[in-house]
PDB file of N, CA and C in Angstrom:
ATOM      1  N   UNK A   1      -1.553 -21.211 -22.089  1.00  0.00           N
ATOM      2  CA  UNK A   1      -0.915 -19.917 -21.990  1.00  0.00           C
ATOM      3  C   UNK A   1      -1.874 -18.881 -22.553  1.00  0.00           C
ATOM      4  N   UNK A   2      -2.004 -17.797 -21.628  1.00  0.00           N
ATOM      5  CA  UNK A   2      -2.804 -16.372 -22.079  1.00  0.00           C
ATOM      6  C   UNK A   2      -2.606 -15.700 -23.023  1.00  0.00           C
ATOM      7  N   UNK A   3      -2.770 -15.144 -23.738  1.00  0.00           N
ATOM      8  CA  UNK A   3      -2.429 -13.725 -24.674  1.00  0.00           C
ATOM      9  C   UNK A   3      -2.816 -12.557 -23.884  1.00  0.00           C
ATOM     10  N   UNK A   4      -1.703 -11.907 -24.257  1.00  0.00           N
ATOM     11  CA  UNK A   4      -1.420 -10.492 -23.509  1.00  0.00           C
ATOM     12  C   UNK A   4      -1.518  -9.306 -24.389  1.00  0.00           C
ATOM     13  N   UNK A   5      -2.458  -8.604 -24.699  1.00  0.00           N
ATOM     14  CA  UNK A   5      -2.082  -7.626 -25.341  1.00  0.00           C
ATOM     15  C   UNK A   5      -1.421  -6.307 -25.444  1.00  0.00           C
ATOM     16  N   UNK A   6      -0.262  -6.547 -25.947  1.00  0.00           N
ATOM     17  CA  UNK A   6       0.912  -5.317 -25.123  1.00  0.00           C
ATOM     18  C   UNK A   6       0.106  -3.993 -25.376  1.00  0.00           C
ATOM     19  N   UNK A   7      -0.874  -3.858 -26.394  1.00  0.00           N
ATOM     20  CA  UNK A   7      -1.118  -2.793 -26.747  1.00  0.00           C
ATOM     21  C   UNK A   7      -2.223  -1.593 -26.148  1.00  0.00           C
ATOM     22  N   UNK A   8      -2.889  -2.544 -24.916  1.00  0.00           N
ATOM     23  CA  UNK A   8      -3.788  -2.130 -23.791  1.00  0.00           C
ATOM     24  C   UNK A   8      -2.854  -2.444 -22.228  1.00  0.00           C
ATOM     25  N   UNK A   9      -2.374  -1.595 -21.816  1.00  0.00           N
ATOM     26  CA  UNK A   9      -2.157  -1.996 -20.449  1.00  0.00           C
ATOM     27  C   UNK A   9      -2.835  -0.951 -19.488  1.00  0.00           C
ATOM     28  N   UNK A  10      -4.057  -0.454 -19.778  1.00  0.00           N
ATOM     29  CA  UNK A  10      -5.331   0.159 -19.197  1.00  0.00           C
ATOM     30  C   UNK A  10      -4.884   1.788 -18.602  1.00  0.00           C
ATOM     31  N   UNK A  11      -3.422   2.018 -19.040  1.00  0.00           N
ATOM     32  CA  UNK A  11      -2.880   3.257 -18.515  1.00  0.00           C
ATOM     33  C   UNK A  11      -2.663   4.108 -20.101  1.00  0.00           C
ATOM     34  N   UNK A  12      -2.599   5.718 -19.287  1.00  0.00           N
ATOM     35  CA  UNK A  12      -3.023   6.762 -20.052  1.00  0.00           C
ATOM     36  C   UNK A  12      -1.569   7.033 -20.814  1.00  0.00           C
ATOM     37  N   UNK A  13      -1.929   7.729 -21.706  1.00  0.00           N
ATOM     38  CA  UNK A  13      -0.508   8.319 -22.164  1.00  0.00           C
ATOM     39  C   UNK A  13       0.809   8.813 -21.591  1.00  0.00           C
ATOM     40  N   UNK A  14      -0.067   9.641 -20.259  1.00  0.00           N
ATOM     41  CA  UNK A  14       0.857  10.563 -19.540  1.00  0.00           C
ATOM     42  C   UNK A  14       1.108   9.543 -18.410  1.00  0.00           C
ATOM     43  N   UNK A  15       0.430   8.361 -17.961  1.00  0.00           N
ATOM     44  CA  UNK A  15       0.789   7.894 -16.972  1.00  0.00           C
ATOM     45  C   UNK A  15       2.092   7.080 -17.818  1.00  0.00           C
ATOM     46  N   UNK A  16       2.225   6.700 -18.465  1.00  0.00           N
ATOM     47  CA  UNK A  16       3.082   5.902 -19.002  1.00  0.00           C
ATOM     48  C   UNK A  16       4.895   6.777 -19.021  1.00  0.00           C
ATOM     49  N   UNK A  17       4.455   8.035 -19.485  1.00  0.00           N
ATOM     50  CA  UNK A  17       5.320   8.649 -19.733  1.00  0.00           C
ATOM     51  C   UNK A  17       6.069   8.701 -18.251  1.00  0.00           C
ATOM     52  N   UNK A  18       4.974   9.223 -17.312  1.00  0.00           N
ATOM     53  CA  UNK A  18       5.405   9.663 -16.126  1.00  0.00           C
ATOM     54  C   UNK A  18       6.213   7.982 -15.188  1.00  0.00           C
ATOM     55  N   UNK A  19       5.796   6.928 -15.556  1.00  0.00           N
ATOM     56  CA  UNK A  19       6.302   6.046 -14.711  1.00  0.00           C
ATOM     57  C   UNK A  19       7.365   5.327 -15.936  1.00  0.00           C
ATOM     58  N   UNK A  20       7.409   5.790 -17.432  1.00  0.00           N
ATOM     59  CA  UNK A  20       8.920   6.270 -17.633  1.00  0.00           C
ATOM     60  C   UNK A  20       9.816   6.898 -17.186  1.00  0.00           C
ATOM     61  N   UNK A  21       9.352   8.113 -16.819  1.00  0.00           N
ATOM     62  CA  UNK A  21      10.029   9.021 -16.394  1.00  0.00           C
ATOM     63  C   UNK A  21      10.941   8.262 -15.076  1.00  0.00           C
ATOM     64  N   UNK A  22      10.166   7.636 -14.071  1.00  0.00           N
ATOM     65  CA  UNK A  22      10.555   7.055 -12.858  1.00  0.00           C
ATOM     66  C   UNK A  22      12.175   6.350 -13.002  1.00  0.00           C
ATOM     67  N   UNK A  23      11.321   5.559 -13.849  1.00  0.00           N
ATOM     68  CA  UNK A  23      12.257   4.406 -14.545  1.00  0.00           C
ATOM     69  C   UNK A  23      13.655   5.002 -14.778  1.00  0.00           C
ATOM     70  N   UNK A  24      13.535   5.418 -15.511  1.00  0.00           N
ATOM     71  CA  UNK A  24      14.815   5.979 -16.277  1.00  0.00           C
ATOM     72  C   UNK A  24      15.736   6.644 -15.091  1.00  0.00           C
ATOM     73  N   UNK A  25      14.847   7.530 -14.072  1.00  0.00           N
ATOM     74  CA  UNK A  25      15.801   8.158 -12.962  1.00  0.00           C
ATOM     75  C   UNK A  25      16.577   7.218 -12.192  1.00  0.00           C
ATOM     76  N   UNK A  26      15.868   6.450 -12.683  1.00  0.00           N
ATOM     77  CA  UNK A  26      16.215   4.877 -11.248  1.00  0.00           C
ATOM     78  C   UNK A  26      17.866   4.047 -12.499  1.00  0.00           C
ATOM     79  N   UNK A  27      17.851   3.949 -13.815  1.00  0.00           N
ATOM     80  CA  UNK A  27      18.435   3.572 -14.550  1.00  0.00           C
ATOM     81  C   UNK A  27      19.793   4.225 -14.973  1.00  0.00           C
ATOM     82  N   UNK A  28      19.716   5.586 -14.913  1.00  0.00           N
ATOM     83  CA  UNK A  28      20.707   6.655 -14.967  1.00  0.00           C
ATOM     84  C   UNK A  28      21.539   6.657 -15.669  1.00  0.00           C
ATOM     85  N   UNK A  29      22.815   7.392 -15.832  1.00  0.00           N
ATOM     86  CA  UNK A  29      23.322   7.590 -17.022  1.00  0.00           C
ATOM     87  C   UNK A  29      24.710   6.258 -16.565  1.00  0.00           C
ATOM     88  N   UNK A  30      25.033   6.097 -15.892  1.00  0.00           N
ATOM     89  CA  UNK A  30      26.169   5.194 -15.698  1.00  0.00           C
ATOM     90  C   UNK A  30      25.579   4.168 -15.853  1.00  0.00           C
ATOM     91  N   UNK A  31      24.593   3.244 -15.469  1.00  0.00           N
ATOM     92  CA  UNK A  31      23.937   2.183 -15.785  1.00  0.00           C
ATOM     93  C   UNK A  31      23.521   2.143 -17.477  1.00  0.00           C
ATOM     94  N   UNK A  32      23.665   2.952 -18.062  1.00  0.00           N
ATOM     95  CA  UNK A  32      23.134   2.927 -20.022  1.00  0.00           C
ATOM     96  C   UNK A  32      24.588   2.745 -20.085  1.00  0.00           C
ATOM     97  N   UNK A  33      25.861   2.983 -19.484  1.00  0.00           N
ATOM     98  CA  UNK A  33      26.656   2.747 -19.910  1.00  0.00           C
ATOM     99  C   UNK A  33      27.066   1.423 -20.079  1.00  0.00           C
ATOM    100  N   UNK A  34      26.683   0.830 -19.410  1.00  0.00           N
ATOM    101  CA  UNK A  34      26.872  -0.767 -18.977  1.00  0.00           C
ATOM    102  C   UNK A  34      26.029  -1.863 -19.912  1.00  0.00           C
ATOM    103  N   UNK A  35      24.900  -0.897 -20.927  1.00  0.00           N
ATOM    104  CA  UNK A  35      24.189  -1.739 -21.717  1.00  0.00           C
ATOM    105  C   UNK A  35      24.468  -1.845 -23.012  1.00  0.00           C
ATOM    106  N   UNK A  36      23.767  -3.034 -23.816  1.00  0.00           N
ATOM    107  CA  UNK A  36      24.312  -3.344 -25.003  1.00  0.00           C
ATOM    108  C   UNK A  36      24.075  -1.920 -25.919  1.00  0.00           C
ATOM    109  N   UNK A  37      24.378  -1.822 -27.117  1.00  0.00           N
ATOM    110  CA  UNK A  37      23.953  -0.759 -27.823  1.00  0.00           C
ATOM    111  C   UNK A  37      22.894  -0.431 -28.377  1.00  0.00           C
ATOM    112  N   UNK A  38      21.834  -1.729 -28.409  1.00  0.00           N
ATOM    113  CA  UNK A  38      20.999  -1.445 -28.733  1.00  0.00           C
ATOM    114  C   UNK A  38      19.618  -1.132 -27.982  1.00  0.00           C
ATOM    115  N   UNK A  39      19.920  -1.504 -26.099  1.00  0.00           N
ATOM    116  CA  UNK A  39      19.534  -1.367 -25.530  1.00  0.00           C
ATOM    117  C   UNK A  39      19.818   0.340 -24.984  1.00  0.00           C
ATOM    118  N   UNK A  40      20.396   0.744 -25.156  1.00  0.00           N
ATOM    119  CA  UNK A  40      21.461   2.281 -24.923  1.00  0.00           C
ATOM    120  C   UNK A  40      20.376   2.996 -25.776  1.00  0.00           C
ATOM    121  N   UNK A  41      20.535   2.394 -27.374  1.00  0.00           N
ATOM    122  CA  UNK A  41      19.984   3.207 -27.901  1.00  0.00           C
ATOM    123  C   UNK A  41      18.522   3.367 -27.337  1.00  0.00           C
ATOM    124  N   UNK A  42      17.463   2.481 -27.358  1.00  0.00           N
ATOM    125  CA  UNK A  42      16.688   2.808 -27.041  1.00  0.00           C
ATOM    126  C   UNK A  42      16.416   3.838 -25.658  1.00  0.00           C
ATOM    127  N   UNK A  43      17.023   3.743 -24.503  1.00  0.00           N
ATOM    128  CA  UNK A  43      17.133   4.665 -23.291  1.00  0.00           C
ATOM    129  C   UNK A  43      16.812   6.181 -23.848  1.00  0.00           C
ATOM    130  N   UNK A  44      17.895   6.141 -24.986  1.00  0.00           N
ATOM    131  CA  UNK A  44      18.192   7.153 -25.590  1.00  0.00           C
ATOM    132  C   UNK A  44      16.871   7.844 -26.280  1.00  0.00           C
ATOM    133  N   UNK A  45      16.133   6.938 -26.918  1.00  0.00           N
ATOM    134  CA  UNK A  45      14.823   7.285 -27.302  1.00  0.00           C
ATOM    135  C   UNK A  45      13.772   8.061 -26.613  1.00  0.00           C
ATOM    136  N   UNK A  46      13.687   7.293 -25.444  1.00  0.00           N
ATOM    137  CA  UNK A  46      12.768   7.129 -24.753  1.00  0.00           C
ATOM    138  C   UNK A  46      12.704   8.734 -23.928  1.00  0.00           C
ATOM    139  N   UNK A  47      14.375   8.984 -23.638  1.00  0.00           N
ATOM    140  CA  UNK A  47      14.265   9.805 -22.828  1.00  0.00           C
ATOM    141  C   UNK A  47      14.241  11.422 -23.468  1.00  0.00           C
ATOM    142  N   UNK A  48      14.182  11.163 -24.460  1.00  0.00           N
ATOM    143  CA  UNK A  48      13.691  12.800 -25.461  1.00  0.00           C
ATOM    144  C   UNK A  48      12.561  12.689 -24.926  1.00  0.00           C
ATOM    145  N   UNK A  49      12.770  14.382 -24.516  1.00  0.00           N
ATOM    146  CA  UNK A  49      11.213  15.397 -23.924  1.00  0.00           C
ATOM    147  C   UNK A  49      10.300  15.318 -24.817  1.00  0.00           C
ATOM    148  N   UNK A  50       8.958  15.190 -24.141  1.00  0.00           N
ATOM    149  CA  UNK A  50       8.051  14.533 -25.150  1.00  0.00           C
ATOM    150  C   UNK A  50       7.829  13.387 -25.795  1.00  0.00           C
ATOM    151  N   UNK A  51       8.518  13.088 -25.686  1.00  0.00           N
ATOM    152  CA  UNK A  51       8.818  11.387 -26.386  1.00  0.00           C
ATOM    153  C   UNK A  51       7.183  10.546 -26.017  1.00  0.00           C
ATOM    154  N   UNK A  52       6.889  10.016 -27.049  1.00  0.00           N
ATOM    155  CA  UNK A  52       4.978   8.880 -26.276  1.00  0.00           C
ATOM    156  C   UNK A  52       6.042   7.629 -26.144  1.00  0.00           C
ATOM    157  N   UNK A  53       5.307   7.025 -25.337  1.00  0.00           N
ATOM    158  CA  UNK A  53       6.082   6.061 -24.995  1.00  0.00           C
ATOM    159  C   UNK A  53       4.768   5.050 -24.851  1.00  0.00           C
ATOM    160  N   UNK A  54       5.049   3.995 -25.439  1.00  0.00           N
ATOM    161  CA  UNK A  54       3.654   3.303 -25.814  1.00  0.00           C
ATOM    162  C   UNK A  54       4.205   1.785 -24.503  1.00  0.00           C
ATOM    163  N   UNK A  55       3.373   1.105 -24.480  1.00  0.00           N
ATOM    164  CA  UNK A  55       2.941  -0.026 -23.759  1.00  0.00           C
ATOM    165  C   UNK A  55       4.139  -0.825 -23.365  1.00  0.00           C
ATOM    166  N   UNK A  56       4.626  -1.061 -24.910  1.00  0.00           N
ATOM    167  CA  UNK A  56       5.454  -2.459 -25.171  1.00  0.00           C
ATOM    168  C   UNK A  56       6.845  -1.359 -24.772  1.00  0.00           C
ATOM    169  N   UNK A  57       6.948  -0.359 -25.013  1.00  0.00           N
ATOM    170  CA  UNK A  57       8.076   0.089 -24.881  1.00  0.00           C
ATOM    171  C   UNK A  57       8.315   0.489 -22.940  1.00  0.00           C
ATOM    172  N   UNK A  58       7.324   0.351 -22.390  1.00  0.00           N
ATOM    173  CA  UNK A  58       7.211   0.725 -21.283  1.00  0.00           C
ATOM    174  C   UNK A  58       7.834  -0.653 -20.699  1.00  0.00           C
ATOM    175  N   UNK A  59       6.960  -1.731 -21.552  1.00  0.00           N
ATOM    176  CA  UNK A  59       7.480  -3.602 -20.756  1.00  0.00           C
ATOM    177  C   UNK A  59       8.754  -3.147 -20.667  1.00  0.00           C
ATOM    178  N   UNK A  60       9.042  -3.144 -21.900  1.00  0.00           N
ATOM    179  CA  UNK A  60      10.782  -3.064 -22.258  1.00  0.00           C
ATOM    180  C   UNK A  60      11.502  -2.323 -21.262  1.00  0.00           C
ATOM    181  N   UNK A  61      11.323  -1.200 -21.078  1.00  0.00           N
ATOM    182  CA  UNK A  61      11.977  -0.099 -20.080  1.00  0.00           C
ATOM    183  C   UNK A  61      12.241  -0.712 -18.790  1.00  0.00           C
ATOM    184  N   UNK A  62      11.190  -1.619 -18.316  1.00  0.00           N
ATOM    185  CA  UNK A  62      10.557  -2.220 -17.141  1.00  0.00           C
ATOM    186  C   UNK A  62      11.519  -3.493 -16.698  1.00  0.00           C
ATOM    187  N   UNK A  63      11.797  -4.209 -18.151  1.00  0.00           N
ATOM    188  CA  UNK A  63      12.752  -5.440 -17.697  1.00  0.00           C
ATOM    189  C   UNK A  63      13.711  -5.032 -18.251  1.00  0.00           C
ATOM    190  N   UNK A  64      14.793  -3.761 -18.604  1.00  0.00           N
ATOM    191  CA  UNK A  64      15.652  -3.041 -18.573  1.00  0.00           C
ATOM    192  C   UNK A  64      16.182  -2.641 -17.396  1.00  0.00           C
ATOM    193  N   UNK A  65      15.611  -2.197 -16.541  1.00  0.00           N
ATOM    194  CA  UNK A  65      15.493  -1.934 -15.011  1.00  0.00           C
ATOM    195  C   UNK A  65      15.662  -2.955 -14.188  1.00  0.00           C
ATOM    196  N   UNK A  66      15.005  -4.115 -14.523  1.00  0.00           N
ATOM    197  CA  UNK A  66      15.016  -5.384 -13.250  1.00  0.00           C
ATOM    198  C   UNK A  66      16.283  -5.910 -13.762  1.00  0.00           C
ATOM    199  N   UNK A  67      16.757  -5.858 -15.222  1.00  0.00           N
ATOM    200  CA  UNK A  67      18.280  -6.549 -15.952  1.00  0.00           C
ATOM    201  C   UNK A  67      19.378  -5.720 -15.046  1.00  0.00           C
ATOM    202  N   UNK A  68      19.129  -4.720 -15.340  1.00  0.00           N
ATOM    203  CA  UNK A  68      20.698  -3.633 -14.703  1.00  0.00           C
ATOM    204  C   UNK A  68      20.482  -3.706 -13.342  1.00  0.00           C
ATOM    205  N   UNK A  69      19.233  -3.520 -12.646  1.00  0.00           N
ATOM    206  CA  UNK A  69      19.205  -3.251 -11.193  1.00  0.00           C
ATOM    207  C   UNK A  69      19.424  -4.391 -10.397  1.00  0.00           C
TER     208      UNK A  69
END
């Protein structure tokens, strides 16, 4: 098994943000309703303006999306 380092996934700050951004439109507010609370909360994080949104939090967002969708 490989090691992955969550902390390089070769994308920029703003790209991250921006294919957050995606994410989240695709996730919406009735679908956070449907998640645990601690998964909610984070949505919640993420989606404050400005918010950096780093690597691992992007995975996360990512199989948040494939869970609800």
């Amino acid at each position: 098994m490989s090691y992955h380092d969550l902390g390089d996934s070769g994308m920029s700050a703003d790209d991250r943000r921006a294919e957050a951004d995606r994410v989240l439109l695709l996730i919406g507010d009735q679908m956070e309703k449907e998640m645990h609370a601690h998964e909610a909360r984070f949505i919640q994080q993420v989606r404050r303006p400005y918010a950096q949104v780093s690597t691992k939090q992007l995975f996360w967002l990512r199989d948040l999306k494939d869970k609800y969708l």
